[in-house]
C-alpha atoms as a PDB file:
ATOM      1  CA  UNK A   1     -31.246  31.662  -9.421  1.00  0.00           C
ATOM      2  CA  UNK A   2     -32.541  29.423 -11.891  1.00  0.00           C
ATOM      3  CA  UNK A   3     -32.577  29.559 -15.676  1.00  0.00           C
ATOM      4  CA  UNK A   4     -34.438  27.834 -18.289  1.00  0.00           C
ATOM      5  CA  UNK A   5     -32.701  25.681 -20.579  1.00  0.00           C
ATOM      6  CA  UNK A   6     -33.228  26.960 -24.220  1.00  0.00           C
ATOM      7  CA  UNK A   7     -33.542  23.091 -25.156  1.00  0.00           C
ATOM      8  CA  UNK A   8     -36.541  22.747 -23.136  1.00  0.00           C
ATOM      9  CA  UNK A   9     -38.425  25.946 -23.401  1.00  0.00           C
ATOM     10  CA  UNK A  10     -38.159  25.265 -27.491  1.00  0.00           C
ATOM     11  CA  UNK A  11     -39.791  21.671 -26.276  1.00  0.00           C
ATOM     12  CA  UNK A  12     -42.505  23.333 -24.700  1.00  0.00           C
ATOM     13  CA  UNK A  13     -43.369  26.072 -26.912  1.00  0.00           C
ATOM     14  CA  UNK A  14     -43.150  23.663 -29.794  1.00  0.00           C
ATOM     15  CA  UNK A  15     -40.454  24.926 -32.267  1.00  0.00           C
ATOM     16  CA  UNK A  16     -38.810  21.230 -31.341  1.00  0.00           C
ATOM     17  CA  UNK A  17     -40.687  18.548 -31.466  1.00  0.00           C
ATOM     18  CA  UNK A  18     -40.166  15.896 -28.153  1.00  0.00           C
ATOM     19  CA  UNK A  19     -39.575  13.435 -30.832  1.00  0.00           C
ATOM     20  CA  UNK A  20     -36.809  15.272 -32.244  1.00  0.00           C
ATOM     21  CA  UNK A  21     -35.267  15.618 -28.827  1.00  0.00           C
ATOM     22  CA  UNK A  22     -35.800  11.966 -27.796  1.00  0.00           C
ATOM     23  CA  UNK A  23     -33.859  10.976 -31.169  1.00  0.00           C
ATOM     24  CA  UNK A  24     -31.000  13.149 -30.455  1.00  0.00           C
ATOM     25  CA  UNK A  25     -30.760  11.767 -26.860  1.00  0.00           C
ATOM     26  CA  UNK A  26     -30.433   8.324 -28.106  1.00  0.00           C
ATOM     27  CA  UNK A  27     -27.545   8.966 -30.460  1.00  0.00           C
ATOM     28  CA  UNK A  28     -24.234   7.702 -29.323  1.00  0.00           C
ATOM     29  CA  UNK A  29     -21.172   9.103 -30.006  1.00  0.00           C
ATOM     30  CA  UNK A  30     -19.398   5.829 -30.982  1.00  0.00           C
ATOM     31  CA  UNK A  31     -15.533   5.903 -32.833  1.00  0.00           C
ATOM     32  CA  UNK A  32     -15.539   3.925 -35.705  1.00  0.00           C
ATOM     33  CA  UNK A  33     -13.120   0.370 -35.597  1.00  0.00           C
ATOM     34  CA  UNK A  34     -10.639   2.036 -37.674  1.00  0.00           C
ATOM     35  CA  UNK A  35     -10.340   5.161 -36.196  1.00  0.00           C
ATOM     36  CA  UNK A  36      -9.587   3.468 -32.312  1.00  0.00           C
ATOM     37  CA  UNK A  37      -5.805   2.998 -32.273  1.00  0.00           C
ATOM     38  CA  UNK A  38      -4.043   1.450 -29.910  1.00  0.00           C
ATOM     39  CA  UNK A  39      -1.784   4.002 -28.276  1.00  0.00           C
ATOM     40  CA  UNK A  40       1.656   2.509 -26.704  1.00  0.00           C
ATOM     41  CA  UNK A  41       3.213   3.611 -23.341  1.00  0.00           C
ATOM     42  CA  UNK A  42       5.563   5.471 -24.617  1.00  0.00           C
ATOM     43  CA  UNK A  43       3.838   7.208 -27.004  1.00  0.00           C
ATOM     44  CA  UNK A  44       1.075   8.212 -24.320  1.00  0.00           C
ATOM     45  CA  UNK A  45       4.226   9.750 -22.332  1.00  0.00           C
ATOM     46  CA  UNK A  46       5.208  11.992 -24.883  1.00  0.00           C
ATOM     47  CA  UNK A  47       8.448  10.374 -25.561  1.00  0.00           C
ATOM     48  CA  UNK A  48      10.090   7.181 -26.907  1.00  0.00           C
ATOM     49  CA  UNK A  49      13.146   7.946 -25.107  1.00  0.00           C
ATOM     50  CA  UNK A  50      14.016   5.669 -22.047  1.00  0.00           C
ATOM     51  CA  UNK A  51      13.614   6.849 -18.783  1.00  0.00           C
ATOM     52  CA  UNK A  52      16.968   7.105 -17.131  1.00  0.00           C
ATOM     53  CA  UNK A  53      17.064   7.225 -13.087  1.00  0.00           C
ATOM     54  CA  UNK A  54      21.017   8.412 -11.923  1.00  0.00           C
ATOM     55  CA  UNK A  55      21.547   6.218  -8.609  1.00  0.00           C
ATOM     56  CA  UNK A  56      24.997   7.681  -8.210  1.00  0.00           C
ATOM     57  CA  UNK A  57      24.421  10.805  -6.077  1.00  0.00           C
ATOM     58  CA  UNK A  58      21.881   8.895  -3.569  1.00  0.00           C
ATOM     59  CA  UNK A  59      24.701   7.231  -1.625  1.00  0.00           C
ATOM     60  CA  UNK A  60      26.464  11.149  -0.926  1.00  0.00           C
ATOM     61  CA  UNK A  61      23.190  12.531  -0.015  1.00  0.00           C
ATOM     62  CA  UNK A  62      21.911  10.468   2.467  1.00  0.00           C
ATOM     63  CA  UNK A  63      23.847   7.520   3.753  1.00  0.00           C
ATOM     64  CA  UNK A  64      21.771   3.894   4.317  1.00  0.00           C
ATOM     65  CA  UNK A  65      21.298   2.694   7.746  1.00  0.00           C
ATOM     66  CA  UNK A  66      20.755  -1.028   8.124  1.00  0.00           C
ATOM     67  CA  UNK A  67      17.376  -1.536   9.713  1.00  0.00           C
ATOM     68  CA  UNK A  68      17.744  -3.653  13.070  1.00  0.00           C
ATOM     69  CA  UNK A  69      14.991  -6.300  12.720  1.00  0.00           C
ATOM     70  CA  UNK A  70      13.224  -7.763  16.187  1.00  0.00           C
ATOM     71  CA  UNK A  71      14.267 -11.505  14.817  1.00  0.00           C
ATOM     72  CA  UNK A  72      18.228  -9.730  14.588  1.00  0.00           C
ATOM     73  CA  UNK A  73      17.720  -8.085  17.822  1.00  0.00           C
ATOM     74  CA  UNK A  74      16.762 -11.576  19.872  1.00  0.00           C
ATOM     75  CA  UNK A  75      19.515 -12.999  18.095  1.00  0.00           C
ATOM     76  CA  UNK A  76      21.992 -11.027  19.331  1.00  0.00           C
ATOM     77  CA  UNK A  77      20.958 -11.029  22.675  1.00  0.00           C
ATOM     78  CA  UNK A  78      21.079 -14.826  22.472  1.00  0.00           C
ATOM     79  CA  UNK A  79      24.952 -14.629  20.412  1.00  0.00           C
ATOM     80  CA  UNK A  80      25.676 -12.081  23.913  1.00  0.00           C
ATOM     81  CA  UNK A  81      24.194 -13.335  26.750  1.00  0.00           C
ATOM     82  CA  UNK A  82      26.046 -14.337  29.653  1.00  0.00           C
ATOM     83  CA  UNK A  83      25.035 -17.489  30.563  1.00  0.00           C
ATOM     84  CA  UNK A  84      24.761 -19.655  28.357  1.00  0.00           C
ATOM     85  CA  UNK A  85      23.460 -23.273  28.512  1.00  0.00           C
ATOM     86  CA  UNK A  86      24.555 -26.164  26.658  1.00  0.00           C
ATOM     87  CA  UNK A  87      22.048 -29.022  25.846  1.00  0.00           C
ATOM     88  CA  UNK A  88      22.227 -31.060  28.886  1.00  0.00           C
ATOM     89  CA  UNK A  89      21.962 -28.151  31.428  1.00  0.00           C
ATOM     90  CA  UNK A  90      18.661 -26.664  29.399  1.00  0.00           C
ATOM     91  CA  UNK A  91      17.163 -30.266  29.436  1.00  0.00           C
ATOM     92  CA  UNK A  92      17.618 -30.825  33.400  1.00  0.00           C
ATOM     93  CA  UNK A  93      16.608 -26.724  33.667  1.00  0.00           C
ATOM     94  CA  UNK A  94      13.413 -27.427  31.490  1.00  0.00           C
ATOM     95  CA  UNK A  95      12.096 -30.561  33.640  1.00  0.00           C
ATOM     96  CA  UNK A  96      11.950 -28.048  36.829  1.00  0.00           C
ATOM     97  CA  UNK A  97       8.511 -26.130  35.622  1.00  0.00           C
ATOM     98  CA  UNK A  98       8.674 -24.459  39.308  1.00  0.00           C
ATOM     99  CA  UNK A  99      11.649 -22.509  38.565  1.00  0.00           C
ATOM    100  CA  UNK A 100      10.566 -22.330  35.036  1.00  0.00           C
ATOM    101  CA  UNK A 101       7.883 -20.145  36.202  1.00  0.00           C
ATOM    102  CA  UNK A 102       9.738 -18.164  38.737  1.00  0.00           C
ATOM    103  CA  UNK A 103      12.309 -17.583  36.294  1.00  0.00           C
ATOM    104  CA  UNK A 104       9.990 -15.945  33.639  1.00  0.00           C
ATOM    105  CA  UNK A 105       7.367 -14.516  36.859  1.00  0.00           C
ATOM    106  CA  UNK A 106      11.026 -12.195  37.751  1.00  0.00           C
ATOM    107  CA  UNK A 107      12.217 -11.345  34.389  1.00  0.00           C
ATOM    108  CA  UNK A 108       8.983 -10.411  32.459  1.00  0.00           C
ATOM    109  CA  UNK A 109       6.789  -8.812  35.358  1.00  0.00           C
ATOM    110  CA  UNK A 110       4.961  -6.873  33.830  1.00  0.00           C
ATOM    111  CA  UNK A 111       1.661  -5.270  35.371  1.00  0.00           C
ATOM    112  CA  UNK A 112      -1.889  -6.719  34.250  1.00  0.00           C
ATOM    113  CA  UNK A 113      -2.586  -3.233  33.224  1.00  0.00           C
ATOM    114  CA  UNK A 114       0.007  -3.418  30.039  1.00  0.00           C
ATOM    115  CA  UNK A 115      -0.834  -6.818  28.976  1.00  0.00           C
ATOM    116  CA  UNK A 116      -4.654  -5.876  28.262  1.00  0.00           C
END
């Protein structure tokens, strides 16, 4: 249900003028220069008292796994694979693109159905 604003039905039966009402509408509440102060952090925390974070009971309360990256992943496959190939033997493997392609057709074989 709706009710009638008292503002508006004193508008209408004319113990306010619309003038009246129109001037009060474009008063702004504005805060004098002197009055605006500039309020710090700390004061708008409540407190001037540092805040203090204790560290010391994290390491007890959950220990911190290192996070295996792909980049240290690849490397280590590369430190631990067994064949390795020094410069020479990659250069003369790298001018053959026929087994190139064989070689990386047999290890990454992967169905068309994954790749799109």
């Amino acid at each position: 249900m709706v009710q009638a604003c008292l503002v508006c039905s004193r508008v209408h039966n004319g113990s306010l003028t619309a003038q009246a009402v129109g001037t009060d509408m474009d008063k702004t509440d504005k805060p004098s220069p002197s009055a605006k102060k500039h309020v710090r952090l700390q004061e708008r925390r409540g407190s001037n008292v540092s805040l203090m974070l204790d560290m010391s009971s994290l390491g007890s309360v959950e220990p911190i796994q290192p996070v295996c990256t792909p980049r240290d992943i690849t490397l280590n496959f590369l430190r631990t694979s067994s064949h390795v190939l020094r410069i020479e033997e990659l250069q003369q493997q790298a001018q053959s693109l026929t087994q190139l392609q064989e070689e990386f057709s047999v290890r990454c074989s992967l169905p068309l159905s994954l790749l799109m």
